[in-house]
N, C-alpha and C. Protein backbone atom coordinates (compact mmCIF):
# COMPACT_ATOMS: atom_id res chain seq x y z
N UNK A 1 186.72 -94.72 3.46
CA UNK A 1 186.41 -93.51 4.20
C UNK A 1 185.02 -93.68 4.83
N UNK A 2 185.01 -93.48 5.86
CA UNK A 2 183.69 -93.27 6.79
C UNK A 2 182.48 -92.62 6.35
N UNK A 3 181.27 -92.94 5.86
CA UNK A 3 180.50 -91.94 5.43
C UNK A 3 179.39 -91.91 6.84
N UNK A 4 178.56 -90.68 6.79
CA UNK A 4 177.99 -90.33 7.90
C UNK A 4 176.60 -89.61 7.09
N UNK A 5 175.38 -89.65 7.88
CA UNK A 5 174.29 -88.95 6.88
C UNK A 5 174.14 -87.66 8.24
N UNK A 6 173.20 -86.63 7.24
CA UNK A 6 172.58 -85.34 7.98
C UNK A 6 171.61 -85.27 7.34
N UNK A 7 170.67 -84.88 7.91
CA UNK A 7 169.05 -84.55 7.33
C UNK A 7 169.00 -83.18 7.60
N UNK A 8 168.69 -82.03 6.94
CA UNK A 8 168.25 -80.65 7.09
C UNK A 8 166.58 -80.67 6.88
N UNK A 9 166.07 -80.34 7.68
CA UNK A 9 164.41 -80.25 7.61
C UNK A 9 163.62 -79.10 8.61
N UNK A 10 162.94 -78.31 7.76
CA UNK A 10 162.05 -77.35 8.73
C UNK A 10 163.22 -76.45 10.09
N UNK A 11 164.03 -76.05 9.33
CA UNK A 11 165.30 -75.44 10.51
C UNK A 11 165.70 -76.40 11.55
N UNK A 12 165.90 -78.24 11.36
CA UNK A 12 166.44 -78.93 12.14
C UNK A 12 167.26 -79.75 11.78
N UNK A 13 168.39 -80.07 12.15
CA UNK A 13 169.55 -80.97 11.84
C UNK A 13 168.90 -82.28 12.40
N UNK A 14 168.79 -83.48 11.85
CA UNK A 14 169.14 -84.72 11.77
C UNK A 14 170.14 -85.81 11.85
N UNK A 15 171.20 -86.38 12.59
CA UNK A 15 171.12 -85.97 14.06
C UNK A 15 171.65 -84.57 14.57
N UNK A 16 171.28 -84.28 15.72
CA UNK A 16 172.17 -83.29 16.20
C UNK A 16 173.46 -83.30 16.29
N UNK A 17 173.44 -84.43 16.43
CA UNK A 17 175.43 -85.27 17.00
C UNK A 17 175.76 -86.44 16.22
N UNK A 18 176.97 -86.06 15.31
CA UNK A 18 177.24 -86.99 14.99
C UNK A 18 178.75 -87.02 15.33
N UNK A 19 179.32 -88.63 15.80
CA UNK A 19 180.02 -89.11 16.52
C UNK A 19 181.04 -89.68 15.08
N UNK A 20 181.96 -89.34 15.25
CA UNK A 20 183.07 -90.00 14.05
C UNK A 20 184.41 -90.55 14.25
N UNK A 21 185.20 -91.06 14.01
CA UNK A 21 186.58 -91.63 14.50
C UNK A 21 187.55 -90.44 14.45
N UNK A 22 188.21 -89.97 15.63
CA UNK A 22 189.39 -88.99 15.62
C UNK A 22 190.23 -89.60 15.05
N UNK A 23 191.02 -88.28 14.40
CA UNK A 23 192.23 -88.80 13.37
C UNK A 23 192.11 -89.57 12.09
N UNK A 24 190.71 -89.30 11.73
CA UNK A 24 190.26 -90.31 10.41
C UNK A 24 189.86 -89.09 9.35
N UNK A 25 190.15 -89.22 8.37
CA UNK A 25 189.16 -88.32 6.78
C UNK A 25 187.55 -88.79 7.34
N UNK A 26 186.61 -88.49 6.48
CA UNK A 26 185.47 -88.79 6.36
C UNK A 26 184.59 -87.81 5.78
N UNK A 27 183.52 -88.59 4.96
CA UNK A 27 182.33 -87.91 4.19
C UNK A 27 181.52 -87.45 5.35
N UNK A 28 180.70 -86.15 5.00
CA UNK A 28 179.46 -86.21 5.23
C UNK A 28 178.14 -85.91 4.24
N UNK A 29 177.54 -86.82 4.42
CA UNK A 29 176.23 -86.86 3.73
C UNK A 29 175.26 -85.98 3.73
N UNK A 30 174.32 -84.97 2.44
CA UNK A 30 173.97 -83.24 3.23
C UNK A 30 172.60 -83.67 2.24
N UNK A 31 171.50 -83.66 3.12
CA UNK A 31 170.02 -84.11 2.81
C UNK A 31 169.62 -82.47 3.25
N UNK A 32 168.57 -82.20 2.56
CA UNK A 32 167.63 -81.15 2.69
C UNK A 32 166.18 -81.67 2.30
N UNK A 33 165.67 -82.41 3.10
CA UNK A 33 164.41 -82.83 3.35
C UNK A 33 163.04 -81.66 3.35
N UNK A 34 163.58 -80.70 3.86
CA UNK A 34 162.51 -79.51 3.83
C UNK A 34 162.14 -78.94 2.75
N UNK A 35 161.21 -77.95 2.98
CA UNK A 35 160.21 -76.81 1.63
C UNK A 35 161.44 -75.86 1.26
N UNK A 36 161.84 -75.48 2.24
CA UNK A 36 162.87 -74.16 2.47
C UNK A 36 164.18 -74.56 1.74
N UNK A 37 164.97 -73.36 1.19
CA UNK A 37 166.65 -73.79 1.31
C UNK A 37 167.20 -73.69 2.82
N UNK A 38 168.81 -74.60 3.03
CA UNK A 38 169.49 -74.29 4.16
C UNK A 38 170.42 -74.74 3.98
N UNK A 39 171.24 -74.32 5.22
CA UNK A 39 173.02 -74.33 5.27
C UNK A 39 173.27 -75.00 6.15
N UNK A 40 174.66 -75.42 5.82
CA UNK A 40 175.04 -76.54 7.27
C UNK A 40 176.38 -75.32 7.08
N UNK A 41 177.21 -75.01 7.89
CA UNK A 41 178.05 -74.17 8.41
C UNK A 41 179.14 -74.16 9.74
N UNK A 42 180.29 -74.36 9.33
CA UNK A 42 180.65 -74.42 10.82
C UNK A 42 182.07 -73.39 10.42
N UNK A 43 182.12 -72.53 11.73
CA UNK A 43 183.41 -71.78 11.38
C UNK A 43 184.01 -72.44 12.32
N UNK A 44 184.53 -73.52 13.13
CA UNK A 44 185.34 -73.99 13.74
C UNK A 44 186.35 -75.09 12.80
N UNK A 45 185.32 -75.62 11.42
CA UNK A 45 185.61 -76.36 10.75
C UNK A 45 185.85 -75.75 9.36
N UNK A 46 185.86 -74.59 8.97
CA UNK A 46 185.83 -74.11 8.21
C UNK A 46 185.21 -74.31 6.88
N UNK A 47 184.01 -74.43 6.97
CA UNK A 47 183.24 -75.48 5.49
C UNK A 47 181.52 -75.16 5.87
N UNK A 48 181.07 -74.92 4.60
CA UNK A 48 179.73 -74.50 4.03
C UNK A 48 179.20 -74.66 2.98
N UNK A 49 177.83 -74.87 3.12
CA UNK A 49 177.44 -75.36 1.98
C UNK A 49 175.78 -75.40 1.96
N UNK A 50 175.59 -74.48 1.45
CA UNK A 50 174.00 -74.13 0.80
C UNK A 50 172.78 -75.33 0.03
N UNK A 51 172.25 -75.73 0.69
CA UNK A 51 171.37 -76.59 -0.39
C UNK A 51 170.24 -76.12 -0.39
N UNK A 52 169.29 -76.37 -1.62
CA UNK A 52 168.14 -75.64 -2.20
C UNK A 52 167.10 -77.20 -1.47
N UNK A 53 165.77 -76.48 -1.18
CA UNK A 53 165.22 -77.80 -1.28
C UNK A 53 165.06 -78.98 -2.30
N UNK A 54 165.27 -79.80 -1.03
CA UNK A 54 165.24 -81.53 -1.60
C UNK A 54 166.42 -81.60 -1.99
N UNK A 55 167.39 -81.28 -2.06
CA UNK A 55 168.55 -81.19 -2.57
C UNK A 55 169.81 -81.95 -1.65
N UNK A 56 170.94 -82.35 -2.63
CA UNK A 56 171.58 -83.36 -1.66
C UNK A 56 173.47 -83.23 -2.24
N UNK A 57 173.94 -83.21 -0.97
CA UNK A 57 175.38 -82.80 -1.50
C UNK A 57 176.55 -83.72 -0.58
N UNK A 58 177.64 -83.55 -0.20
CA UNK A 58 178.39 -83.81 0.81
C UNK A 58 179.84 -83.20 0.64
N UNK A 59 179.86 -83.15 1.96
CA UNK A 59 181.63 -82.96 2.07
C UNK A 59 182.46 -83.38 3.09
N UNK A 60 183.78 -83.28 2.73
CA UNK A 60 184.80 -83.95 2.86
C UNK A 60 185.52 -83.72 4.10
N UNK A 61 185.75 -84.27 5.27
CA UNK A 61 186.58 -83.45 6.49
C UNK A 61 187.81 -84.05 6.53
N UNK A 62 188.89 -83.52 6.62
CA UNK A 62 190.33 -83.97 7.24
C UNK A 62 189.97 -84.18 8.50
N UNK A 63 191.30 -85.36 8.70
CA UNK A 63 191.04 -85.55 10.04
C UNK A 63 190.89 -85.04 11.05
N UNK A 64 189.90 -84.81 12.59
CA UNK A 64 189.53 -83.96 13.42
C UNK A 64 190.61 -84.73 14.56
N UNK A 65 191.12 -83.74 15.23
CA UNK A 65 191.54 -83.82 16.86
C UNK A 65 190.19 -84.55 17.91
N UNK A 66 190.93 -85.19 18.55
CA UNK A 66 189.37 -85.21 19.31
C UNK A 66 189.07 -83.88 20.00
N UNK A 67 187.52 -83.97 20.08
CA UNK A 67 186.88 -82.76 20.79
C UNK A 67 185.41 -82.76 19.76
N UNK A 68 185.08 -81.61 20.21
CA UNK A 68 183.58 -81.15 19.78
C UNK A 68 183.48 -80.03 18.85
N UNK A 69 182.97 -80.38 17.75
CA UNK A 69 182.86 -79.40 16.83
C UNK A 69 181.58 -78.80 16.45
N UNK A 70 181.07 -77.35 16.24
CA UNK A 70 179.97 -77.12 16.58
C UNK A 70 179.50 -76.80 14.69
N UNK A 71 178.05 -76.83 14.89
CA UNK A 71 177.63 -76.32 13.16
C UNK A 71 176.11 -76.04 12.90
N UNK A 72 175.62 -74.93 12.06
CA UNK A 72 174.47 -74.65 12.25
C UNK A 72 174.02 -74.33 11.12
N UNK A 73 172.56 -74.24 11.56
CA UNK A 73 171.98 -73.86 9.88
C UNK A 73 171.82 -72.03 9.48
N UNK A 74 172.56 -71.71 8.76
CA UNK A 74 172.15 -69.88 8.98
C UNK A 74 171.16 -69.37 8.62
N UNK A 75 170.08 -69.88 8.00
CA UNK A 75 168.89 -69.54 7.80
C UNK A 75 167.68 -69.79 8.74
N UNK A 76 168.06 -70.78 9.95
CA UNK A 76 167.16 -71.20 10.80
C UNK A 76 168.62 -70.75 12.06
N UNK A 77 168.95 -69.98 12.61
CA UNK A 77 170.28 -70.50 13.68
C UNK A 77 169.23 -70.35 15.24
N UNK A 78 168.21 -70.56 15.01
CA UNK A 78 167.93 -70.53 16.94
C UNK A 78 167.77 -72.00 16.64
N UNK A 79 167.04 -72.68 15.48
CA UNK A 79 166.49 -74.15 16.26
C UNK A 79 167.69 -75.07 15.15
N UNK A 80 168.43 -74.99 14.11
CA UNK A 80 169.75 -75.63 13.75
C UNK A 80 170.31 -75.59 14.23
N UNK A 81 171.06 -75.96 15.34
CA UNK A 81 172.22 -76.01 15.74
C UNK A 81 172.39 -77.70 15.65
N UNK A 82 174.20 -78.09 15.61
CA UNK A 82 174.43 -79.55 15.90
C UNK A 82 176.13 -79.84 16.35
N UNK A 83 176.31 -81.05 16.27
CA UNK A 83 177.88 -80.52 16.89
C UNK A 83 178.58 -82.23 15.90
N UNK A 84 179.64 -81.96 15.68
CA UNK A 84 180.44 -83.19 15.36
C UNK A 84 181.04 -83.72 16.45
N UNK A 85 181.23 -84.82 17.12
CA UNK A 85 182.34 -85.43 18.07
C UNK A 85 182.96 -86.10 17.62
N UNK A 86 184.24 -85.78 17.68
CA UNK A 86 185.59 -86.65 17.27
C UNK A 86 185.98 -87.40 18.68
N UNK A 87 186.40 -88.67 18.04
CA UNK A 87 186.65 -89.53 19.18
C UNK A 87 187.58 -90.60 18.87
């Protein structure tokens, strides 16, 4: 299975875009680098998940259609934003 990293820091996603194989499972990797807690969130993808600082988790996606999937942090949402691309 494909693993992929995210950095959460100071209300910013690490990368903004991450690019993954359409029609594949895959991990994602959930870093909280910052002072603060935060969320990675996507209601297009249906999946959330809270980390406390420094804290580190991941989860699991079924396979995506291609297209663009969007996801943000809800404790920071003007400067978190990021998107998944399936391809």
């Amino acid at each position: 299975m494909p693993v992929f990293q995210l950095q959460m820091k100071q209300g910013r996603f690490t990368p903004e875009e991450i690019v993954v194989p359409a029609n594949t499972r895959f991990k994602l990797q959930l870093h909280n680098a910052g002072p603060d807690a935060e969320e990675f969130e996507s209601v297009e993808l249906k999946k959330e998940k809270v980390l406390a600082a420094g804290a580190a988790s991941f989860l699991v996606f079924a396979p995506l259609k291609p297209g663009t999937y969007r996801f943000f942090g809800e404790f920071h949402p003007a400067t978190a934003q990021g998107r998944i691309v399936a391809r």
